[in-house]
C-alpha atoms as a PDB file:
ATOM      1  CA  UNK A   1     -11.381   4.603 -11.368  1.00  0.00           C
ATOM      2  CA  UNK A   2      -9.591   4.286  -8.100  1.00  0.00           C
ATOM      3  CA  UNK A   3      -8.447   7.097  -5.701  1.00  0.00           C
ATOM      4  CA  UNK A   4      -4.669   7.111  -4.888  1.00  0.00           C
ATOM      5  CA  UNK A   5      -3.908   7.813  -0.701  1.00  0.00           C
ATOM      6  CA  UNK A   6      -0.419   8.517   0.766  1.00  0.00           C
ATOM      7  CA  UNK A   7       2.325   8.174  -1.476  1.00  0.00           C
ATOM      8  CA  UNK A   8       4.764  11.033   0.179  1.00  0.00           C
ATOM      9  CA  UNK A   9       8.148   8.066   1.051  1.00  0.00           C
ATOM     10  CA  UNK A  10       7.792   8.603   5.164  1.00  0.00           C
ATOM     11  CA  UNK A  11      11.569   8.312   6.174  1.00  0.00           C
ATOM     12  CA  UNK A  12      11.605   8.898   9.485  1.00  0.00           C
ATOM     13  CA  UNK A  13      15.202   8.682  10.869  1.00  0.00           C
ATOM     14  CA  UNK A  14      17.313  11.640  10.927  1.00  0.00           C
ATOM     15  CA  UNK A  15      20.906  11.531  10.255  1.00  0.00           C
ATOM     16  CA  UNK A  16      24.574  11.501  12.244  1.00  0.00           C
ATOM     17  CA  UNK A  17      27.477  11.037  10.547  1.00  0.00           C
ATOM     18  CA  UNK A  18      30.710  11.247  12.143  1.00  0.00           C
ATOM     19  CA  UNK A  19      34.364  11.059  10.647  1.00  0.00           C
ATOM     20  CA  UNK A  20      34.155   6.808  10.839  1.00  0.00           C
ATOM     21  CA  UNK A  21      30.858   7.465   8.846  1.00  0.00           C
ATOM     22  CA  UNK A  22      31.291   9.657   6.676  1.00  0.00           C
ATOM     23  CA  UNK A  23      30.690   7.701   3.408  1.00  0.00           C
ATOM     24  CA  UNK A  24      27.746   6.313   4.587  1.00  0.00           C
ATOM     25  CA  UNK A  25      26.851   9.656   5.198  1.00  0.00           C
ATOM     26  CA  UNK A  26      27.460  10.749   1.684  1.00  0.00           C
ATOM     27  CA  UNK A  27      25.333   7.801   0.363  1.00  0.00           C
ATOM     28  CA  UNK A  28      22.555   8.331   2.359  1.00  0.00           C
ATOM     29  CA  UNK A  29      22.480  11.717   1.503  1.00  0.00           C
ATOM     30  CA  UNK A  30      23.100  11.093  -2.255  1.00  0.00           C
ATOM     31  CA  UNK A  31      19.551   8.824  -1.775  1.00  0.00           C
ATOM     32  CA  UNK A  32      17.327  11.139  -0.358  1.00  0.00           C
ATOM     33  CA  UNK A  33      18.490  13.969  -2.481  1.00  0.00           C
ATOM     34  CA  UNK A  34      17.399  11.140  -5.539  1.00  0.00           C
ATOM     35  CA  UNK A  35      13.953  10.388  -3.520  1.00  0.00           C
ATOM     36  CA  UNK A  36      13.494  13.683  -3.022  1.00  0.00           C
ATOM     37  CA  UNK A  37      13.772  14.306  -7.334  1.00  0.00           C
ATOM     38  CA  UNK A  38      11.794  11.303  -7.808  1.00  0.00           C
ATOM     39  CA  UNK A  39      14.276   9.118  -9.124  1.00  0.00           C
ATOM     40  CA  UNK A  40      13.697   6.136  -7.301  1.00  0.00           C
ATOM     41  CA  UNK A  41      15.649   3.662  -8.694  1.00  0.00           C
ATOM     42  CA  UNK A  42      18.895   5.764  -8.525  1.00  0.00           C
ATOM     43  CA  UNK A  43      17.972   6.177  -4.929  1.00  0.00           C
ATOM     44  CA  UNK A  44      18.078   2.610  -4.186  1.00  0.00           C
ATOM     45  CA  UNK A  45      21.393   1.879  -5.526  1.00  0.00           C
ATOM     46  CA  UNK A  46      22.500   4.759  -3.491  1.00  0.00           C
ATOM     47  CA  UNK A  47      21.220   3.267  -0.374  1.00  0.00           C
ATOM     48  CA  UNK A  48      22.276  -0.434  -1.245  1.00  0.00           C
ATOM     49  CA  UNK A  49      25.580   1.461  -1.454  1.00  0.00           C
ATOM     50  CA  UNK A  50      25.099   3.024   2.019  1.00  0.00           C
ATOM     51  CA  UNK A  51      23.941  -0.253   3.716  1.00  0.00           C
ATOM     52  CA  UNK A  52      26.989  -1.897   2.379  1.00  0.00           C
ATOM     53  CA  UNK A  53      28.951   1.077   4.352  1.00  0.00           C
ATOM     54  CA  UNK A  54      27.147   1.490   7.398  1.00  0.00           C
ATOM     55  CA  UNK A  55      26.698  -2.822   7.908  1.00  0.00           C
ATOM     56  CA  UNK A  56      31.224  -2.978   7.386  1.00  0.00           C
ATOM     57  CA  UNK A  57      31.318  -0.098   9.937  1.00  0.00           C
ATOM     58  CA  UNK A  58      29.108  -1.827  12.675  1.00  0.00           C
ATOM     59  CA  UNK A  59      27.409   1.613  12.532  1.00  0.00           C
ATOM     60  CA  UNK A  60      24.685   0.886  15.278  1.00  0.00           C
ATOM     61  CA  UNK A  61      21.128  -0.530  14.718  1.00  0.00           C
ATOM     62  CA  UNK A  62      19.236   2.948  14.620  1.00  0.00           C
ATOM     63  CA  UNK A  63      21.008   3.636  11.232  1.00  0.00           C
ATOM     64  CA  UNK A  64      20.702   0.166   9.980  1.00  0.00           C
ATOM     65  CA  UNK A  65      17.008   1.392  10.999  1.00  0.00           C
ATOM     66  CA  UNK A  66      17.108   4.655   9.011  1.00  0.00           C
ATOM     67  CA  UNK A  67      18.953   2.796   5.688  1.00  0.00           C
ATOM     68  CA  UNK A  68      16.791  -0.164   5.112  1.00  0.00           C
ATOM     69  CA  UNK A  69      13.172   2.099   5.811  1.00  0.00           C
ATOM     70  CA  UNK A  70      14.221   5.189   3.193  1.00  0.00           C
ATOM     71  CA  UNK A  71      15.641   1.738   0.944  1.00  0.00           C
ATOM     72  CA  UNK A  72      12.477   0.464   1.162  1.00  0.00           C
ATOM     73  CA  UNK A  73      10.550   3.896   0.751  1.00  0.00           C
ATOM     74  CA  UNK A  74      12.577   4.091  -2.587  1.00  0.00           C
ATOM     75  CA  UNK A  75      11.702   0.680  -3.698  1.00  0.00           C
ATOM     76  CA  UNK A  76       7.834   1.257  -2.727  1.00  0.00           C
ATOM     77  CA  UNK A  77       8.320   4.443  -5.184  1.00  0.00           C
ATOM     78  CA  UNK A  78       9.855   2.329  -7.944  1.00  0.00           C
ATOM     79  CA  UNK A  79       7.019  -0.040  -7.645  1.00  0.00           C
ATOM     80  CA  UNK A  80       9.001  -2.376  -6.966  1.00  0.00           C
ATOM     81  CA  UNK A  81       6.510  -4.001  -3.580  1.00  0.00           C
ATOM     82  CA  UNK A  82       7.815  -7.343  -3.133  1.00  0.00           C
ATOM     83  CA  UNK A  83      11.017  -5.689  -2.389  1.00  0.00           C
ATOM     84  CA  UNK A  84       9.993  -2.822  -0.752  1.00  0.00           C
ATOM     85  CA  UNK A  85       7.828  -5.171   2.003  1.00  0.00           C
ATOM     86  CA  UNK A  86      11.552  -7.304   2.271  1.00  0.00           C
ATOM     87  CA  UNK A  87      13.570  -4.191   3.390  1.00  0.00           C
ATOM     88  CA  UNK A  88      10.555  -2.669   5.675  1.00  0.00           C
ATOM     89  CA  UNK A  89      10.514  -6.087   7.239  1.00  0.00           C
ATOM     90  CA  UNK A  90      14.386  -5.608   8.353  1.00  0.00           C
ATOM     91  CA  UNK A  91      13.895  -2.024   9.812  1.00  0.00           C
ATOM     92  CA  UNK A  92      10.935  -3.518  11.647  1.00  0.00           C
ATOM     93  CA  UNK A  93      12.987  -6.434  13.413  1.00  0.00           C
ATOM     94  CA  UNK A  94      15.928  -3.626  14.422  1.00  0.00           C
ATOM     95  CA  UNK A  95      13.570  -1.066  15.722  1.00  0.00           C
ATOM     96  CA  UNK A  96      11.388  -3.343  17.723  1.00  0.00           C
ATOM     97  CA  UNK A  97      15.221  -4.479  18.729  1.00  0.00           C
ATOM     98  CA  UNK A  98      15.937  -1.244  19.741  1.00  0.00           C
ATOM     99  CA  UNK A  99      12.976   1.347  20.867  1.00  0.00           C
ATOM    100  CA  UNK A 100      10.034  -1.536  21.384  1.00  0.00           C
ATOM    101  CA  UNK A 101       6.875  -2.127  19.505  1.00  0.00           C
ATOM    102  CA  UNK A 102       5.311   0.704  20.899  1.00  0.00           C
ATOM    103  CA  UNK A 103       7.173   3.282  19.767  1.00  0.00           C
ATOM    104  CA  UNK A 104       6.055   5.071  16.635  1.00  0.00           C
ATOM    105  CA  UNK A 105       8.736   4.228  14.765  1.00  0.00           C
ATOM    106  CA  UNK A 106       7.720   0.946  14.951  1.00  0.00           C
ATOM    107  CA  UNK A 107       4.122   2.398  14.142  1.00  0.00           C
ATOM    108  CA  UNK A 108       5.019   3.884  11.098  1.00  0.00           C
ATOM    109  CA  UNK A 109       6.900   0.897   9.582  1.00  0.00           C
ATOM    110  CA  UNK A 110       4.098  -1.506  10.343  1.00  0.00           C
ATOM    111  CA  UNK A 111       1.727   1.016   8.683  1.00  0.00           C
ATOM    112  CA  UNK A 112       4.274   1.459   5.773  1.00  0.00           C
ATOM    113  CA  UNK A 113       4.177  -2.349   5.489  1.00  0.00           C
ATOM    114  CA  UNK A 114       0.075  -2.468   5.821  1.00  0.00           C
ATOM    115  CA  UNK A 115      -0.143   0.182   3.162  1.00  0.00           C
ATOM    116  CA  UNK A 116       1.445  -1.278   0.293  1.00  0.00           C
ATOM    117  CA  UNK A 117      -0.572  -2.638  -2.423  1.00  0.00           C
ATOM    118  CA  UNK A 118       0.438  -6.356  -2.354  1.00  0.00           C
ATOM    119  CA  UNK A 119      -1.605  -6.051   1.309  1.00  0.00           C
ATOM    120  CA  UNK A 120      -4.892  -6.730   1.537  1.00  0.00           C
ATOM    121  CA  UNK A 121      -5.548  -8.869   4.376  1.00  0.00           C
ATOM    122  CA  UNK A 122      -7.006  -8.000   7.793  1.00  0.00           C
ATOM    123  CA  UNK A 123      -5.830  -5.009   8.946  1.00  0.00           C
ATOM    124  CA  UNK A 124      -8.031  -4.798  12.543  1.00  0.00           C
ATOM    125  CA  UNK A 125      -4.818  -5.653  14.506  1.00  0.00           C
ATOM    126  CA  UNK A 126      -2.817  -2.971  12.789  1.00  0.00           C
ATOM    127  CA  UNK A 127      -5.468  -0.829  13.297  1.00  0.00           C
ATOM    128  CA  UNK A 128      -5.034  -1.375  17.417  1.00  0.00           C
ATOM    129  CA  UNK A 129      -1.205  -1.109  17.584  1.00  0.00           C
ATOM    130  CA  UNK A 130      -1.393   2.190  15.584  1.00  0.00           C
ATOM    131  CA  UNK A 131      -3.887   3.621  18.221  1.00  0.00           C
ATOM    132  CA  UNK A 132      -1.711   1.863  20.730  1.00  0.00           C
ATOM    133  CA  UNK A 133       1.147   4.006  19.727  1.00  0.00           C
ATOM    134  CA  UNK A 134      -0.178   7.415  19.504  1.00  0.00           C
ATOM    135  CA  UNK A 135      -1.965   6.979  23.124  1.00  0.00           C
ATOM    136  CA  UNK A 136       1.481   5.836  24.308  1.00  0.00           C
ATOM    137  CA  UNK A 137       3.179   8.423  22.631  1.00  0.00           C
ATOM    138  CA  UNK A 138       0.652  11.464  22.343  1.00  0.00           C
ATOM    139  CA  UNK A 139       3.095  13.418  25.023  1.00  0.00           C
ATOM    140  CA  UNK A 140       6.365  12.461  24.399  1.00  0.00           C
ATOM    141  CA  UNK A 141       6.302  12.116  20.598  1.00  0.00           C
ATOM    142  CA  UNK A 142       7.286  14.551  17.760  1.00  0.00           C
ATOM    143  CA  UNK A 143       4.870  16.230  16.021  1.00  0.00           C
ATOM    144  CA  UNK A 144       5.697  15.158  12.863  1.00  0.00           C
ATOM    145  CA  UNK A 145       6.053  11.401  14.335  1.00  0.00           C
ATOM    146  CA  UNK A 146       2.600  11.503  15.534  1.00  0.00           C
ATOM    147  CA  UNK A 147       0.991  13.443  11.931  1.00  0.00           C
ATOM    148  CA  UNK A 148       2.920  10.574   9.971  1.00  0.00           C
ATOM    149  CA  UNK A 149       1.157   8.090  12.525  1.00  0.00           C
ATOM    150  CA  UNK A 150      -2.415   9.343  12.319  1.00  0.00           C
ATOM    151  CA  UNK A 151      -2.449   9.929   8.195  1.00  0.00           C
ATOM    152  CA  UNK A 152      -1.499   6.487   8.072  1.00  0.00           C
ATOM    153  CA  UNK A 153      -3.996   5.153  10.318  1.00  0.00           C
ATOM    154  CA  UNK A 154      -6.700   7.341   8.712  1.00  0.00           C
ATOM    155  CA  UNK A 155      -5.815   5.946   5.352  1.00  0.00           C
ATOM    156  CA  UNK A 156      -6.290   2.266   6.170  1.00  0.00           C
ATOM    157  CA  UNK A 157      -9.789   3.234   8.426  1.00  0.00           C
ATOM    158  CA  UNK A 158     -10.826   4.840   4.925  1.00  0.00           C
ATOM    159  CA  UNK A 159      -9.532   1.553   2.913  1.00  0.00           C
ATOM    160  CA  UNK A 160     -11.697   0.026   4.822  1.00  0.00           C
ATOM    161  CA  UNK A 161     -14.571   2.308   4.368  1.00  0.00           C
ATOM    162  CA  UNK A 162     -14.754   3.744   8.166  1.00  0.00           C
ATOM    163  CA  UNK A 163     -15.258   7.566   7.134  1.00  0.00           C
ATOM    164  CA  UNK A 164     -16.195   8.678  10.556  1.00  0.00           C
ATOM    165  CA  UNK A 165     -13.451   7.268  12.406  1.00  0.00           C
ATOM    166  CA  UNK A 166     -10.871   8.601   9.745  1.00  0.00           C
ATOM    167  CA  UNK A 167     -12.176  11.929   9.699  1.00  0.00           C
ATOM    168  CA  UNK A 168     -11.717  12.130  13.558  1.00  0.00           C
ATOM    169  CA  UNK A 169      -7.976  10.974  13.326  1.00  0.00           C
ATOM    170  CA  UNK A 170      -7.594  13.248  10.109  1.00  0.00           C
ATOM    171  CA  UNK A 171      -9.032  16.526  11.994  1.00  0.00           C
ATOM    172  CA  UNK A 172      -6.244  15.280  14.928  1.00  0.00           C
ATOM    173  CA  UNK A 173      -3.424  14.984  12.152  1.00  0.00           C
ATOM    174  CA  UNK A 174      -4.321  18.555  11.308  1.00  0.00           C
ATOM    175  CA  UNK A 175      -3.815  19.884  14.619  1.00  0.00           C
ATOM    176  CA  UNK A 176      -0.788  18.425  15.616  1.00  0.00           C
ATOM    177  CA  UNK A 177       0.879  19.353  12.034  1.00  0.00           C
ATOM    178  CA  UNK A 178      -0.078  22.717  12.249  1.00  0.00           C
ATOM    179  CA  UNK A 179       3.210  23.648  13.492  1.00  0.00           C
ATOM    180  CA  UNK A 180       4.802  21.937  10.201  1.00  0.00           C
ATOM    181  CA  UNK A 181       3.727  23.825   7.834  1.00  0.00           C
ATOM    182  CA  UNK A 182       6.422  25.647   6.704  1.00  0.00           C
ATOM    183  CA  UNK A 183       9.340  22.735   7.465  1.00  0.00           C
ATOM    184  CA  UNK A 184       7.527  19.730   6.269  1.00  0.00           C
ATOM    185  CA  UNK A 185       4.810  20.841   3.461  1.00  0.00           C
ATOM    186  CA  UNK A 186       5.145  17.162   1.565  1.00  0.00           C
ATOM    187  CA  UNK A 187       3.457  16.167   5.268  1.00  0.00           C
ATOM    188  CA  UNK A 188       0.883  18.351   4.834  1.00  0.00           C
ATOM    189  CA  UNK A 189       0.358  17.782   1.694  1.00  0.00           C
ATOM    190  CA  UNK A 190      -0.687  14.111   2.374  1.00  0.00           C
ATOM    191  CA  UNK A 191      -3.029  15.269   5.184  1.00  0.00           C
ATOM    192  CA  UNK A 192      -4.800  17.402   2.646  1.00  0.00           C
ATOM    193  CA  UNK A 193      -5.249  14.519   0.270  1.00  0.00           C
ATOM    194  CA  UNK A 194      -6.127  12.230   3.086  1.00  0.00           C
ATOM    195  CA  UNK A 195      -8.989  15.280   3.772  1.00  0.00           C
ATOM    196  CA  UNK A 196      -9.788  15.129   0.196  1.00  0.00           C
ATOM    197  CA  UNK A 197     -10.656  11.478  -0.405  1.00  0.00           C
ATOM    198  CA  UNK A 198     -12.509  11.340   2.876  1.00  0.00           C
ATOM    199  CA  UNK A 199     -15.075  13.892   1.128  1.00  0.00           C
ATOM    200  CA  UNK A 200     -14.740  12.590  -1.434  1.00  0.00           C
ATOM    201  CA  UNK A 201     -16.502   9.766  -0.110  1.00  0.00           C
ATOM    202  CA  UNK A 202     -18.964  11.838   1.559  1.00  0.00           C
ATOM    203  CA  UNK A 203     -20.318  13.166  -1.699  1.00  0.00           C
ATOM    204  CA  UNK A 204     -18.897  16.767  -0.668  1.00  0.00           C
ATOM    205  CA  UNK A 205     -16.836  16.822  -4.005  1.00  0.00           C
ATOM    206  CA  UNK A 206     -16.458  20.703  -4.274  1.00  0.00           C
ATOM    207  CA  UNK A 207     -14.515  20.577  -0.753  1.00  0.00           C
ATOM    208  CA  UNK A 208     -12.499  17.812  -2.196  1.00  0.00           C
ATOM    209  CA  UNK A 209     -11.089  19.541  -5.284  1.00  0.00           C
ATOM    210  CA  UNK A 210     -10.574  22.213  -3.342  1.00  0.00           C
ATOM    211  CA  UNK A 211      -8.529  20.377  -0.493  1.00  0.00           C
ATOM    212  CA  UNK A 212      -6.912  18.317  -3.786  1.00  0.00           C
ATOM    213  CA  UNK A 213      -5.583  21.954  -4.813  1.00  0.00           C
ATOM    214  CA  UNK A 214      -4.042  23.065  -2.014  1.00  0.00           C
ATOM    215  CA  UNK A 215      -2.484  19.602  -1.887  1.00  0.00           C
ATOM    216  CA  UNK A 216      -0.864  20.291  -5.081  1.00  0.00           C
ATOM    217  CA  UNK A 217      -0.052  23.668  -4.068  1.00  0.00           C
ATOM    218  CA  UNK A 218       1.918  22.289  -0.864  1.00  0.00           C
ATOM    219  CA  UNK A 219       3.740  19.987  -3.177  1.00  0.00           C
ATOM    220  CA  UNK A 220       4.360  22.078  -6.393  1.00  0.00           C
ATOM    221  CA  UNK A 221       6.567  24.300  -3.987  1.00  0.00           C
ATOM    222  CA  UNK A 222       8.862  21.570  -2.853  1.00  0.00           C
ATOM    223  CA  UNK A 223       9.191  19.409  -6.046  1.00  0.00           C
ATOM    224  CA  UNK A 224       8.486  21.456  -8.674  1.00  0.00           C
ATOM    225  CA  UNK A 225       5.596  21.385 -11.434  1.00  0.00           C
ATOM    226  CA  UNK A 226       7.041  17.840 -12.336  1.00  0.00           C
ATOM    227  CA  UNK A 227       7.482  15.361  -9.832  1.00  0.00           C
ATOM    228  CA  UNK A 228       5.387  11.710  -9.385  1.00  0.00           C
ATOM    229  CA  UNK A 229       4.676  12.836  -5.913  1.00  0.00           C
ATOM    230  CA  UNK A 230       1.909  15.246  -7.571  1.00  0.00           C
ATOM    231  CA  UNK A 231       0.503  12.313  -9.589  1.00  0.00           C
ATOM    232  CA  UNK A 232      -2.008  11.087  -6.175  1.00  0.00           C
ATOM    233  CA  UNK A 233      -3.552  13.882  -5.893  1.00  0.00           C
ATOM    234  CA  UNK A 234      -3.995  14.940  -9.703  1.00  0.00           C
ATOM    235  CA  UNK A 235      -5.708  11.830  -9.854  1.00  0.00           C
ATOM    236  CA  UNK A 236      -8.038  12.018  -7.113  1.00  0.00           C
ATOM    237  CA  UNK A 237      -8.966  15.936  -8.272  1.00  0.00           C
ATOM    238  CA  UNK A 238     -10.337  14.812 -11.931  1.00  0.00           C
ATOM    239  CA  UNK A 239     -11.981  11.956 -10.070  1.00  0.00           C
ATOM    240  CA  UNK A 240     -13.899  14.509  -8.098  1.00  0.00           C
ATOM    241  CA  UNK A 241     -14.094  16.331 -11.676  1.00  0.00           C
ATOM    242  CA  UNK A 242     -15.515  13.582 -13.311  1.00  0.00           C
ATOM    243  CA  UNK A 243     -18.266  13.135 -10.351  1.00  0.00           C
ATOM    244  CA  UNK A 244     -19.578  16.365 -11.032  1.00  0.00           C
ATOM    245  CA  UNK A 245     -19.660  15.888 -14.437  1.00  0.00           C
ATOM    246  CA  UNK A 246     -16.418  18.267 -15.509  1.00  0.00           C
ATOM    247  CA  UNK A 247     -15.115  15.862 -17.987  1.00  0.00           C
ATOM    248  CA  UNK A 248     -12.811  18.105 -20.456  1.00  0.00           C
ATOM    249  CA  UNK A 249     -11.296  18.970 -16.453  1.00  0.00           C
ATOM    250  CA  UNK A 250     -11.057  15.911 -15.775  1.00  0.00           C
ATOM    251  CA  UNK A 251      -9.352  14.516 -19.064  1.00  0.00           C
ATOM    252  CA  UNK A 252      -6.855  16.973 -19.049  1.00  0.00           C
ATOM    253  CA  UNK A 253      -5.992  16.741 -15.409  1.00  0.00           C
ATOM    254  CA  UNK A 254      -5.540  13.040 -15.633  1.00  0.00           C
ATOM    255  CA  UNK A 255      -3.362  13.425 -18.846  1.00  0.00           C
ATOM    256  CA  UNK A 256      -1.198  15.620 -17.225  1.00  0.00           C
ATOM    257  CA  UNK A 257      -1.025  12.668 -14.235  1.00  0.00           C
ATOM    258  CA  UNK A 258      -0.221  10.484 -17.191  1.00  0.00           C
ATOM    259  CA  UNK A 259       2.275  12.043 -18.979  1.00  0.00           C
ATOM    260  CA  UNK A 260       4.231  12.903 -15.429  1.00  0.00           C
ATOM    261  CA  UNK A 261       3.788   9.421 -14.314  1.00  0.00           C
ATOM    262  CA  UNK A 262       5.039   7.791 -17.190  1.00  0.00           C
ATOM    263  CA  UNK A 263       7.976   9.808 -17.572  1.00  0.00           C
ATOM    264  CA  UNK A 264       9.503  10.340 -13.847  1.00  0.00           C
ATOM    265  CA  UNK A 265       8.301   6.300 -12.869  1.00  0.00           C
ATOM    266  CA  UNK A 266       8.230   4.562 -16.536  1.00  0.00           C
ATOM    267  CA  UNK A 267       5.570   3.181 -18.460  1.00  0.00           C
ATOM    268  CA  UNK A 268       5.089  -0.034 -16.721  1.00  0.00           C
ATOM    269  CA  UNK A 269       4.590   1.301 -13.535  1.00  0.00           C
ATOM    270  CA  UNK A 270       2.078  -0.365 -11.471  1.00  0.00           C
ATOM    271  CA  UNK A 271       0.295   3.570 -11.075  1.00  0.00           C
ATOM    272  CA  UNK A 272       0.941   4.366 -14.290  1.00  0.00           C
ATOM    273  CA  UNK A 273      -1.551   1.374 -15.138  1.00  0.00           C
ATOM    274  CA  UNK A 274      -4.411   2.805 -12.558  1.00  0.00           C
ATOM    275  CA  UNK A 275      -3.896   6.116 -14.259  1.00  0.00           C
ATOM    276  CA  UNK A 276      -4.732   4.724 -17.389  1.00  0.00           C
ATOM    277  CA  UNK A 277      -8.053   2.679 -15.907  1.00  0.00           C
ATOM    278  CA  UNK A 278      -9.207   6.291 -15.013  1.00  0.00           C
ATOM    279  CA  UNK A 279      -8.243   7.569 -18.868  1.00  0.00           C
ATOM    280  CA  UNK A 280     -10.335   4.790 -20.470  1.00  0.00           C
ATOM    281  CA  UNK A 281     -13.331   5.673 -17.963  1.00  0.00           C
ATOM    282  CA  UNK A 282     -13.248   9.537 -18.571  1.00  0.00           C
ATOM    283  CA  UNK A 283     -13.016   8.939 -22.464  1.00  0.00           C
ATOM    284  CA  UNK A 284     -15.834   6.296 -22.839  1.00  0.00           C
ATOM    285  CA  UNK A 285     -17.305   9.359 -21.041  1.00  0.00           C
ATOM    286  CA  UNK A 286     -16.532  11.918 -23.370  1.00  0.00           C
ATOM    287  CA  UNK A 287     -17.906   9.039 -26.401  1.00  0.00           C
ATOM    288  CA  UNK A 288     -14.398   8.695 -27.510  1.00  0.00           C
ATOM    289  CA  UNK A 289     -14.728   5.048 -27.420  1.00  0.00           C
ATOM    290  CA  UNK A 290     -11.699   4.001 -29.834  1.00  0.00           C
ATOM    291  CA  UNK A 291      -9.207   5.545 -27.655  1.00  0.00           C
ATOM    292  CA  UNK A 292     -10.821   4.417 -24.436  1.00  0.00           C
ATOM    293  CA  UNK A 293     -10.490   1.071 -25.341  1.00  0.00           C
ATOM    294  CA  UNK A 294      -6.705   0.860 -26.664  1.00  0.00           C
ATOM    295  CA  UNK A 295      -6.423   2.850 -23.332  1.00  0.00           C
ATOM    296  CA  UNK A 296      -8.519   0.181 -21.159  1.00  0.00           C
ATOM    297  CA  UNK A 297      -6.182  -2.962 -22.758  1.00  0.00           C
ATOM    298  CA  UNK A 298      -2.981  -1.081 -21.838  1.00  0.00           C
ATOM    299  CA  UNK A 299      -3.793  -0.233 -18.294  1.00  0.00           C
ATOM    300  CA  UNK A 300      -4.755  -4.343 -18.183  1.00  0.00           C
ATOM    301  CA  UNK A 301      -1.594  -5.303 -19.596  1.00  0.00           C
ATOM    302  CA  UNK A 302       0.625  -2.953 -16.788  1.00  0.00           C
ATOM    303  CA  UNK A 303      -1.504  -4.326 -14.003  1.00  0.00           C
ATOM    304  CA  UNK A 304      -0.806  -8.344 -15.202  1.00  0.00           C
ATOM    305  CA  UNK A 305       2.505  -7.610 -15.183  1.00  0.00           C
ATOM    306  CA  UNK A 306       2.589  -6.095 -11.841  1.00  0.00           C
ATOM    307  CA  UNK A 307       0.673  -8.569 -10.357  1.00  0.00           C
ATOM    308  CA  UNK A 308       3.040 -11.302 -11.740  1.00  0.00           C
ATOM    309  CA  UNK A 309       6.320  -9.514 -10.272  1.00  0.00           C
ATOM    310  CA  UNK A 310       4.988  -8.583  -7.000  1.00  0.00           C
ATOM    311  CA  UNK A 311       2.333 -11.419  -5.861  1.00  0.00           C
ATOM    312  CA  UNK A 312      -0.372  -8.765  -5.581  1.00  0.00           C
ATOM    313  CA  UNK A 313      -3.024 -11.231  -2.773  1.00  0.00           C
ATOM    314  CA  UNK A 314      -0.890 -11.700  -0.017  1.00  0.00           C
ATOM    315  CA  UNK A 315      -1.972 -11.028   3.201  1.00  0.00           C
ATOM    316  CA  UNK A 316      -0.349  -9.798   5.951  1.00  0.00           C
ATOM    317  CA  UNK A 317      -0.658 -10.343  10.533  1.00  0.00           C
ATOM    318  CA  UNK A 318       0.737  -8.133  13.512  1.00  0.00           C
ATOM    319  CA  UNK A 319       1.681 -11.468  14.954  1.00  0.00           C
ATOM    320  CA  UNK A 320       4.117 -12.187  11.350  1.00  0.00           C
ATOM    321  CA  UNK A 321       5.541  -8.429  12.313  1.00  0.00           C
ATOM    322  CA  UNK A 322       6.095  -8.796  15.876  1.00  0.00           C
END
């Protein structure tokens, strides 16, 4: 039973529309209104849509910037990673283009890349630039910039089992997002379940359903009750549940992850398969064997199928993103 990290889509552009633009500005406002309701592959037509716009209107390389990385965001949602690692890749070229590699922009796209599941090579170099970019940037950048930066890093220093480094850039992510709490709680939200897998993994499980709460608490008053943003962190709390031995809390918090995944993403979502791996653990658990294992050979068959569409094993280098 795996833990889920940062799932929140990080767009980090904001956007101008003028009277040349304005149907791009429509589309791209028609997408994130779709992200933000969890419909992800409505989004991306929307944004395909936009892109089309904003590409016949020359409309400038920093929008090309802010279309393909929320197009990308939306793909990542739909599961779709293959795709979603071919759009980043396009934002990447035009904002090196334009603001430089060390710029956090550039940060977060290279950690947006580096965090998708069809990446699992060595991530050391990544690991450097991100640093790179908040030292450079520590002064000049936005807050929320710099939280976005720092959650990232934290979650591939905990991928990669380095608990006491990722707690340090964790407590810093905390600090400078204070000021975000009331405009940007889906941030925070991701900091708190960043907080909660890290102790987690230092056997301090009470602290991490608590911290796996609040999460949901952040969340649950931007989305709703119903929303496959909440599915990460239900996930994580019944596998802090199920390590103190709460198993009926822990069954029905992970059907509830179920249920919402498989309705807002669709069945054959790659998650939807890793919720299920958690299901067939919890019920072998609770000696309801029969069900675990029907459960156990459906989670298998969602995460063949992924693997097949989205060549789960590649790897990826800061020299390929440069």
């Amino acid at each position: 039973m795996k833990a889920l990290l940062c799932i929140t889509l990080l767009t980090f552009c904001g956007t101008a529309a003028n009277n040349a633009l304005e149907a791009w500005s429509k589309r791209v406002s028609e997408g994130k209104a779709l992200t933000r309701a969890g419909n992800y592959a409505a989004a991306t037509q929307a944004f395909r849509r936009a892109l089309a716009v904003a590409e016949g209107a020359n409309a400038g390389d920093q929008k090309l910037v802010e279309i393909y990385d929320a197009l990308a965001s939306a793909y990542a949602g739909a599961g779709q990673y293959a795709e979603s690692e071919h759009q980043y890749r396009h934002a990447l070229a035009l904002a090196e283009k334009t603001e430089g590699p060390q710029s956090l922009d550039y940060a977060v796209l290279v950690a947006s890349i580096a965090a998708l599941p069809t990446q699992i090579g060595n991530r050391e170099p990544i690991i450097e630039m991100l640093r790179e970019a908040i030292a450079v940037n520590r002064r000049t950048g936005s807050a929320r910039e710099l939280a976005i930066v720092r959650v990232c890093l934290a979650q591939i220093l905990m991928d990669r089992r380095r608990y006491v480094e990722a707690e340090s850039v964790l407590l810093d992510a905390q600090s400078s997002a204070a000021s975000l709490m009331t405009t940007d709680p889906g941030l925070l939200a991701d900091l708190l379940n960043g907080l909660g897998f890290l102790r987690f993994n230092q056997g301090r499980y009470r602290e991490s359903i608590e911290l796996y709460l609040e999460s949901l608490r952040l969340l649950e008053s931007v989305t709703g009750d119903e929303h496959p943003l909440l599915v990460a962190p239900l996930n994580n709390l019944a596998l802090s549940y199920l390590k103190l031995g709460r198993l009926n809390e822990a069954e029905v918090t992970l059907r509830r992850a179920n249920t919402m995944c498989g309705k807002t993403l669709g069945e054959d979502h790659p998650t939807c398969g890793a919720l299920l791996e958690g299901y067939a653990v919890v019920l072998r658990k609770l000696n309801r064997k029969r069900e675990a294992k029907a459960v156990a050979a459906r989670a298998a068959q969602i995460t063949r199928a992924f693997r097949s569409r989205n060549g789960v094993g590649s790897t990826i280098s800061v020299t390929a993103l440069r």
